[in-house]
C-alpha atoms as a PDB file:
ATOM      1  CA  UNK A   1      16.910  28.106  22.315  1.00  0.00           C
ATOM      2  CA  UNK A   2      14.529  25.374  23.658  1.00  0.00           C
ATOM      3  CA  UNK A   3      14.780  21.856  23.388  1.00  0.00           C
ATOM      4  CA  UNK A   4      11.287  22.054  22.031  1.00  0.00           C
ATOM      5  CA  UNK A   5      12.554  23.648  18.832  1.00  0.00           C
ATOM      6  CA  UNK A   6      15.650  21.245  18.171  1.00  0.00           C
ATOM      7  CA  UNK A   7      13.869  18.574  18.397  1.00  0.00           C
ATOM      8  CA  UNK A   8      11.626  19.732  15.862  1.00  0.00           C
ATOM      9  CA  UNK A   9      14.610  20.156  13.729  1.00  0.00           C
ATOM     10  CA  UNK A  10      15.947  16.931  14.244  1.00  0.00           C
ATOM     11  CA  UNK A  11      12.577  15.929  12.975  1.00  0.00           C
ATOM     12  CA  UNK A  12      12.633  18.211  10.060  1.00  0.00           C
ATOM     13  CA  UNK A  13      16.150  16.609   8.760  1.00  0.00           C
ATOM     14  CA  UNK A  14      14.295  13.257   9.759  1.00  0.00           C
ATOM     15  CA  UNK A  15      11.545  14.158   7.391  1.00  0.00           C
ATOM     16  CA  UNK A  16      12.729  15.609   5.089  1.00  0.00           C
ATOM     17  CA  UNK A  17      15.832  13.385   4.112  1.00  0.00           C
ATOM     18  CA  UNK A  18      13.242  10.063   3.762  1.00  0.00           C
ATOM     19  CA  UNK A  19      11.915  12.436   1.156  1.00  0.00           C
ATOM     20  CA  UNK A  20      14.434  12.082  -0.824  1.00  0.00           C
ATOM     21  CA  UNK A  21      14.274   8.475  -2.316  1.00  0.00           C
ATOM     22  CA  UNK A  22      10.047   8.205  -2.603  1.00  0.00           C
ATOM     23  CA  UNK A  23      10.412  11.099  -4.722  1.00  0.00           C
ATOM     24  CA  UNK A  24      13.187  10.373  -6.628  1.00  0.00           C
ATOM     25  CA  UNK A  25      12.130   6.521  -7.535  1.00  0.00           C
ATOM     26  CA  UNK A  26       8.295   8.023  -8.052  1.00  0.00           C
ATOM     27  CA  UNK A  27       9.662  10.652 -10.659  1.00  0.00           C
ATOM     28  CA  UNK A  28      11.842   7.888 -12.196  1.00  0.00           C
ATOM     29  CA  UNK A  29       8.207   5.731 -12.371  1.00  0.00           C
ATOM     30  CA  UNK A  30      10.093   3.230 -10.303  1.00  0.00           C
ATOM     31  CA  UNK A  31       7.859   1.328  -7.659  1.00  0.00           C
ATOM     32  CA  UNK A  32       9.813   2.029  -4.210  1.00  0.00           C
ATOM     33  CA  UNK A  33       8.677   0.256  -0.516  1.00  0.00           C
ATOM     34  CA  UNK A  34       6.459   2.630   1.399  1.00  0.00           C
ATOM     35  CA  UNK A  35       4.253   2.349   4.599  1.00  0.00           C
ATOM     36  CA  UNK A  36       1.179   1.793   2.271  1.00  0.00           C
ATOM     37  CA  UNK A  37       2.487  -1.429   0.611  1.00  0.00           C
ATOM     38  CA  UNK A  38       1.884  -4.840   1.741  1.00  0.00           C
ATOM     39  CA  UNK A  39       4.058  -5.744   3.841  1.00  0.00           C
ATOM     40  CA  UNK A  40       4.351  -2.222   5.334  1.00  0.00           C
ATOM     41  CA  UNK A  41       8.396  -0.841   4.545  1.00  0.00           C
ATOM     42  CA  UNK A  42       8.716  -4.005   2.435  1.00  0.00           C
ATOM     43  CA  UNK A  43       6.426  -4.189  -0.244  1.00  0.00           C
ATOM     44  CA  UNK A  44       6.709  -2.213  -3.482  1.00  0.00           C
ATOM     45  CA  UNK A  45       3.745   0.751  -3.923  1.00  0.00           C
ATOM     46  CA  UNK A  46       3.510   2.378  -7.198  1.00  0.00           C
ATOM     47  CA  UNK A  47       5.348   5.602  -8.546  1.00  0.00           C
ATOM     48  CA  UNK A  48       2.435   7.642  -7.835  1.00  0.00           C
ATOM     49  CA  UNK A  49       1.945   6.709  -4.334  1.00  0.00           C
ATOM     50  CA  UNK A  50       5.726   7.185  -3.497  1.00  0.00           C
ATOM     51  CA  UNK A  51       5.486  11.077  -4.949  1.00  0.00           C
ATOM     52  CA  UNK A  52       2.670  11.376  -2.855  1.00  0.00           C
ATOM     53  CA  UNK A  53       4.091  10.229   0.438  1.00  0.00           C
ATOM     54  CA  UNK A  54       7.236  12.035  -0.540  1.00  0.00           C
ATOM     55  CA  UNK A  55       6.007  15.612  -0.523  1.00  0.00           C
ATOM     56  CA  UNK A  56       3.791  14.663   2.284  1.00  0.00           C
ATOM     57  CA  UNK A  57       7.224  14.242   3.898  1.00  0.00           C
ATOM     58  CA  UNK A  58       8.618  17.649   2.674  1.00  0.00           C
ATOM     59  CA  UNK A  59       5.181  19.110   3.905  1.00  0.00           C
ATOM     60  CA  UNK A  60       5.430  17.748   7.443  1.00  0.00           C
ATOM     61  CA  UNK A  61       9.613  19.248   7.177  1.00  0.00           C
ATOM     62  CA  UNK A  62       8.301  22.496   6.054  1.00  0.00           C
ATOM     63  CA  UNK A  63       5.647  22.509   8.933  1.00  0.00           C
ATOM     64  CA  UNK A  64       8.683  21.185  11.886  1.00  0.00           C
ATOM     65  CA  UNK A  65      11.411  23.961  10.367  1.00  0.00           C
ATOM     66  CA  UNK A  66       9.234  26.840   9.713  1.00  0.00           C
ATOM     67  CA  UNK A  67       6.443  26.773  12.469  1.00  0.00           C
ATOM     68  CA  UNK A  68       8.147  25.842  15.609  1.00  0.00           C
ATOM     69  CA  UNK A  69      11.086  28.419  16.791  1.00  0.00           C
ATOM     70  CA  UNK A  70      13.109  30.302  14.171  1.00  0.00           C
ATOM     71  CA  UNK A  71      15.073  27.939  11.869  1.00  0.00           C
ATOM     72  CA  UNK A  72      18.158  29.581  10.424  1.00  0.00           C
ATOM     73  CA  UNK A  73      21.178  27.300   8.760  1.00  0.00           C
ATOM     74  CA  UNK A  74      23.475  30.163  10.314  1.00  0.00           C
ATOM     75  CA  UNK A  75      22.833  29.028  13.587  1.00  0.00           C
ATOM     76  CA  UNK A  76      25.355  25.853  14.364  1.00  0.00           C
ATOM     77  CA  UNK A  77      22.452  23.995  16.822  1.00  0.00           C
ATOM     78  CA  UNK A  78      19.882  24.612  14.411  1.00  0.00           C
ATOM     79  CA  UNK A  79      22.153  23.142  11.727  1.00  0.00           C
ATOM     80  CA  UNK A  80      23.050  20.217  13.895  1.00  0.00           C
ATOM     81  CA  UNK A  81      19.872  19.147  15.034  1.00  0.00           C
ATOM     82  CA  UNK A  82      18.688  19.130  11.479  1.00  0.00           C
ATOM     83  CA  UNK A  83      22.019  17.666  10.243  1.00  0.00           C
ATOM     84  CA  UNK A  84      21.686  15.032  12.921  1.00  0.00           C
ATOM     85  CA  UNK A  85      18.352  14.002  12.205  1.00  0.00           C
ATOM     86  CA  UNK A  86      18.722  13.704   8.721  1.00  0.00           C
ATOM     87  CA  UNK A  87      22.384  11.826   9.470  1.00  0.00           C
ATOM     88  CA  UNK A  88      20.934   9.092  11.209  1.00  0.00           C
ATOM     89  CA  UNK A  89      17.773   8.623   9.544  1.00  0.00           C
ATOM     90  CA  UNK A  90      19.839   8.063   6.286  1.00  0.00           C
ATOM     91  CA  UNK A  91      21.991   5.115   8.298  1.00  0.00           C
ATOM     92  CA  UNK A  92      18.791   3.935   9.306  1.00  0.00           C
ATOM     93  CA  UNK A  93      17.507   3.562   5.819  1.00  0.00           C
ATOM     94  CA  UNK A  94      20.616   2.628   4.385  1.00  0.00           C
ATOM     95  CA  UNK A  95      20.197  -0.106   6.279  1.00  0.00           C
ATOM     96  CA  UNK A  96      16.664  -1.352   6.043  1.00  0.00           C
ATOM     97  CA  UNK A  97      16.458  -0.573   2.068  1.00  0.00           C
ATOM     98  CA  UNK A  98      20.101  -2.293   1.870  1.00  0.00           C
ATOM     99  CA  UNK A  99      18.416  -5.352   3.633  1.00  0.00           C
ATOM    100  CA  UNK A 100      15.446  -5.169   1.057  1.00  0.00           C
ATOM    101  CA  UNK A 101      16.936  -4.416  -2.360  1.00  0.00           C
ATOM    102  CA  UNK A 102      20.362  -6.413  -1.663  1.00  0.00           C
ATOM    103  CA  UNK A 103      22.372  -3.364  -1.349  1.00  0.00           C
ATOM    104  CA  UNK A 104      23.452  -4.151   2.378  1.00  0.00           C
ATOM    105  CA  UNK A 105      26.978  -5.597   1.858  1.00  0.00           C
ATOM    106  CA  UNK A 106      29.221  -4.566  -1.679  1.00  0.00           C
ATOM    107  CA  UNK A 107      29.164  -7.273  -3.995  1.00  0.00           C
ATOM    108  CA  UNK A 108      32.218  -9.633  -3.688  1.00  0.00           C
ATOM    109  CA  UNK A 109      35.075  -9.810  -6.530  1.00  0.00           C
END
């Protein structure tokens, strides 16, 4: 196994998991942030734009897990690097969107 390859894992659980919410708001026709907006990651870009980037995502996933060593969720450092990647890319997120749409702390009582 080369570090090449789990790396590229790590990036396709990176990749993939931002994925996740452009899609989801652009199917709900929600405008989500996105790198195209103004500000960049802060500003709102429309439901079309976030599908877009989303399986743009999935595509450059596909590409990292499928192209670059042998994938397989049966192997535990394969599963991990992916895992991991997609782990802290969803803190990461979590985070910055929390910041942005006031879902950072829980509301108080």
């Amino acid at each position: 196994m080369s570090w090449l390859a789990l790396f590229s894992y790590f990036f396709g659980g990176v990749f993939v998991t931002n994925a996740i919410p452009h899609v989801v708001s652009g199917l709900m026709g929600r405008a989500f942030q996105s790198p195209f907006a103004t500000p960049p990651g802060e500003g709102l870009s429309s439901s079309a734009v976030n599908v877009l980037w989303g399986f743009f995502n999935i595509l450059v996933s596909y590409v990292l897990l499928s192209r670059v060593g042998a994938f397989t969720l049966n192997d535990a450092r394969d599963a991990a690097a992916f895992g991991l990647g997609a782990l802290i890319i969803s803190l990461l997120l979590a985070s910055h969107f929390g910041r942005i749409n006031g879902g950072a702390r829980p509301p108080r009582k």
